[in-house]
Protein backbone atom coordinates (compact mmCIF):
# COMPACT_ATOMS: atom_id res chain seq x y z
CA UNK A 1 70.43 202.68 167.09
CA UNK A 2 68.43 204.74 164.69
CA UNK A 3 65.36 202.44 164.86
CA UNK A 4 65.27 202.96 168.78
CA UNK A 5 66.18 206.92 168.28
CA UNK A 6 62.96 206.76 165.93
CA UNK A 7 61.07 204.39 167.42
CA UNK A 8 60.53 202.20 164.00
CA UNK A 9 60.74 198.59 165.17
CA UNK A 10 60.94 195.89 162.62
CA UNK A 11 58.87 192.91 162.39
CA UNK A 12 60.02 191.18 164.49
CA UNK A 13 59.72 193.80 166.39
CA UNK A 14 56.44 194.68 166.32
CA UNK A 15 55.71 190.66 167.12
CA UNK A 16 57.08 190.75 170.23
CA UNK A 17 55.32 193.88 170.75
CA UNK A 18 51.92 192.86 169.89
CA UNK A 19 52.31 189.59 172.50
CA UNK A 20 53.42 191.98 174.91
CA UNK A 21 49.86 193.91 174.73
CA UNK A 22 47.88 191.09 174.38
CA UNK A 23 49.39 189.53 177.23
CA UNK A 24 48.93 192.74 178.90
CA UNK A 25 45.09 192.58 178.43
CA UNK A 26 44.55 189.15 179.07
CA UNK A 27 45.86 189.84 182.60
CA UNK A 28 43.70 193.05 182.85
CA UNK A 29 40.88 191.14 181.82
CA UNK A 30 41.44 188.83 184.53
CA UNK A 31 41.44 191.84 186.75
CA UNK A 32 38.58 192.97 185.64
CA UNK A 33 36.62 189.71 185.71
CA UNK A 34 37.71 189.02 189.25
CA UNK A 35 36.70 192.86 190.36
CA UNK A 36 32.96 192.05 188.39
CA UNK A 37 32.73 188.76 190.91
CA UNK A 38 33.81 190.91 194.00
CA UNK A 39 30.67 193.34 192.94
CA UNK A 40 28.08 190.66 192.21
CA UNK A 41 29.25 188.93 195.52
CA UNK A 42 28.57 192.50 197.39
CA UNK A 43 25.15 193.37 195.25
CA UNK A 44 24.25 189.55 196.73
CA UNK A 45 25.30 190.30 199.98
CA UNK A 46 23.94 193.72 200.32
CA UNK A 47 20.08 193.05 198.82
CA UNK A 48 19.93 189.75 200.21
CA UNK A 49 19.26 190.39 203.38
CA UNK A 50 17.22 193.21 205.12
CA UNK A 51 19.87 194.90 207.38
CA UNK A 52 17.06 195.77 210.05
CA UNK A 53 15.64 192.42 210.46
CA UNK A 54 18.33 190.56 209.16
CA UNK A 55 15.19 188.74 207.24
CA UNK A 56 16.92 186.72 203.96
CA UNK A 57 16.21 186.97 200.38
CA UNK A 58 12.88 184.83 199.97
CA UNK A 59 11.12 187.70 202.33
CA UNK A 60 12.60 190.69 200.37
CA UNK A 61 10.94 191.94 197.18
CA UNK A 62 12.18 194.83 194.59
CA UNK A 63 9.94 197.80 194.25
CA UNK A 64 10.08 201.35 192.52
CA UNK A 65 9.69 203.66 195.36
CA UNK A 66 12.87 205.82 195.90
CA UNK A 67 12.03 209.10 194.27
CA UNK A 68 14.49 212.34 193.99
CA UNK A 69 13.44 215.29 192.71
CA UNK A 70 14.75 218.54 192.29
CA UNK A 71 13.53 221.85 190.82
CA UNK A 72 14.24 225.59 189.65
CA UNK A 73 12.34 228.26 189.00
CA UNK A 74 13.45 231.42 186.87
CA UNK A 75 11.29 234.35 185.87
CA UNK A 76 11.31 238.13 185.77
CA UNK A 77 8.11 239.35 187.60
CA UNK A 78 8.10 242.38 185.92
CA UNK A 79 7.33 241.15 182.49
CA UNK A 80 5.56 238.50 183.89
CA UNK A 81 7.50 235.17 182.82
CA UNK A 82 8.42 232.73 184.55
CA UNK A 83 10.18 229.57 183.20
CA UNK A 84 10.57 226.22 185.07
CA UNK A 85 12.62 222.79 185.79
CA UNK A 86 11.58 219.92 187.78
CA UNK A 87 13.51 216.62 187.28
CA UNK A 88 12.23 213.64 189.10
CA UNK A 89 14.41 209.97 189.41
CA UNK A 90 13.39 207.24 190.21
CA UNK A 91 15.30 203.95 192.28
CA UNK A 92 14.50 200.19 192.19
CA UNK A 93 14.89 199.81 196.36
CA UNK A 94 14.80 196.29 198.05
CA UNK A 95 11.76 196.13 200.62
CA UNK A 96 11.24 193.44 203.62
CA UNK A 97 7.98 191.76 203.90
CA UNK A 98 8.37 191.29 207.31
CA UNK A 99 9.60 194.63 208.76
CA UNK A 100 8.44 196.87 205.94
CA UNK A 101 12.29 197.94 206.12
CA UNK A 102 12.93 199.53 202.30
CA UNK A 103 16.89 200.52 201.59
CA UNK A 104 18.49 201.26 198.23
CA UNK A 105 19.65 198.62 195.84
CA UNK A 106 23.41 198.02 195.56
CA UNK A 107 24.64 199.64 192.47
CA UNK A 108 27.06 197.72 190.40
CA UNK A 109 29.54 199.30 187.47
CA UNK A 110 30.89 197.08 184.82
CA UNK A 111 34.12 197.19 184.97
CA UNK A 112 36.22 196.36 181.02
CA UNK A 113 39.55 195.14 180.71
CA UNK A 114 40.62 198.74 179.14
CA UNK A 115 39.20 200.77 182.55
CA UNK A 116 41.79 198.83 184.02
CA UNK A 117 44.38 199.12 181.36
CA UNK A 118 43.76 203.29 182.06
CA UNK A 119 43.85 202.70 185.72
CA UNK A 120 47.08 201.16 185.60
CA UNK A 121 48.55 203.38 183.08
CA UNK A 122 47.28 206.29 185.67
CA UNK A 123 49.25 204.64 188.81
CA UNK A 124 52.17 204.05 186.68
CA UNK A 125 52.11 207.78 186.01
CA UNK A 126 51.37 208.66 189.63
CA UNK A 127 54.46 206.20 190.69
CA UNK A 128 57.01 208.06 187.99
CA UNK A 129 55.47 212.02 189.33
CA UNK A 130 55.85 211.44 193.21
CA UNK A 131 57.60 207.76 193.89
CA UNK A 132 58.23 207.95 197.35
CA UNK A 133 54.59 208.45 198.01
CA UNK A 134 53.09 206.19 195.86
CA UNK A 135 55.24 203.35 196.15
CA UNK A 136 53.93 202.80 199.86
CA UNK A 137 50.39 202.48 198.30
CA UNK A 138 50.90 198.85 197.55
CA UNK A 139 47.28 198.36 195.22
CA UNK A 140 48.80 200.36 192.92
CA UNK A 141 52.40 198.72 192.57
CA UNK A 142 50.01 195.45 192.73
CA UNK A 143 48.00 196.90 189.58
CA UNK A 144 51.32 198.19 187.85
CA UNK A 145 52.66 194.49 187.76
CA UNK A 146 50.37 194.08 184.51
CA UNK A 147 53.50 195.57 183.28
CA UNK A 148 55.83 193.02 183.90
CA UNK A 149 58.44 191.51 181.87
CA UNK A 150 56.95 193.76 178.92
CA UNK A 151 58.83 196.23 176.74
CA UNK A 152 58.45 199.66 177.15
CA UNK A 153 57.40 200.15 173.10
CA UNK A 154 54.45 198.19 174.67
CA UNK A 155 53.15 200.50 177.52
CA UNK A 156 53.57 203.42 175.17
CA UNK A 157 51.14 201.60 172.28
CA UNK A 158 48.94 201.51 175.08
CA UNK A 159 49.34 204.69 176.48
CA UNK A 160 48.89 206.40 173.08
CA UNK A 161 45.69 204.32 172.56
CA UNK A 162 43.93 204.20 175.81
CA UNK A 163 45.55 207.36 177.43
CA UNK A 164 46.54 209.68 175.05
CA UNK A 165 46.66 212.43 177.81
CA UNK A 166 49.23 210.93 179.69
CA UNK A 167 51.36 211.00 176.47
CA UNK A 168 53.63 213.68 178.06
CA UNK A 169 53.61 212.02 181.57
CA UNK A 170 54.68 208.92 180.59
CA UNK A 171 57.67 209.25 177.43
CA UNK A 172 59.04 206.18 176.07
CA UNK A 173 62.61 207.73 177.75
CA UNK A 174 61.32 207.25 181.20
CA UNK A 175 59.52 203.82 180.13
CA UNK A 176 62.69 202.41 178.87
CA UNK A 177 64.79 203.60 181.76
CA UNK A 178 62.21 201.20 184.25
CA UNK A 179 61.20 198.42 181.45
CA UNK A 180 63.03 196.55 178.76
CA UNK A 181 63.23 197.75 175.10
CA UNK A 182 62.62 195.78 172.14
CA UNK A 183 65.26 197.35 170.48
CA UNK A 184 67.77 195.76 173.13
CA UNK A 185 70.37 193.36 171.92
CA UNK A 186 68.92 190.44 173.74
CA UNK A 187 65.83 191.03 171.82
């Protein structure tokens, strides 16, 4: 009873709870993996093919032509300075050889096993703060279910190490009362 008041588990303990996290990431990092094939499958759909033409991917060529600038200008006239920013950017941009049609490139974003560790951690959070609400959003009970069949001790290593600001959102008494504890008999 002391060890759970404390949170000191032994090592057996702490066995169980390092399968629990790896088990944990390996189905994040299947998450993750299938999100990166969703995104390569849009970038593929999205530059390979010219959405004015419809011309496909042997026609269209990449090119460096999107520019953005911006600038500011500061000064006092009376002294007679004047300081100055200009910041130009420039985009790779698919462009049709047939139509001369030029749009922007889809942008991808890596996405690691631990952004989805945090996102889940978040939703798990946002599910505990309002649960009527957010238990009708069903991608995030979907993304929770990394969770499952885990002990609490578990979420809150995480927590602590990939979310340390939801350390007060998200106390091991509230875990335990919604997961299993490793300090539970049948443990």
């Amino acid at each position: 009873m002391i060890r759970k008041l404390l949170n000191l588990p032994t090592k057996t303990q702490k066995a169980i709870l390092i399968n629990d996290v790896e088990n944990i990431m390996i189905d994040c990092n299947k998450i993750a993996n299938q999100e990166w094939k969703e995104q390569k499958e849009n970038q593929q759909s999205h530059d390979g093919q010219c959405p004015k033409c419809r011309a496909r991917k042997e026609d269209i060529v990449n090119k460096i032509r999107h520019v953005q600038g911006s600038g500011k200008v500061n000064g006092n006239f009376y002294l007679g300075s004047v300081s100055g920013l200009i910041s130009i950017d420039t985009d790779e941009v698919n462009y049709c050889n047939k139509c001369g049609n030029e749009w922007k490139k889809f942008k991808t974003k890596y996405i690691s096993k631990t952004d989805i560790v945090k996102v889940a951690l978040n939703y798990l959070t946002q599910i505990y703060e309002n649960p009527e609400h957010n238990k009708k959003m069903s991608w995030k009970l979907e993304t929770i279910q990394v969770f499952d069949g885990c002990c609490a001790e578990a979420i809150r290593i995480l927590v602590i190490k990939y979310s340390p600001n939801l350390k007060n959102k998200l106390p091991i008494s509230n875990l335990r009362r919604q997961y299993k504890s490793v300090f539970d008999k049948e443990n």
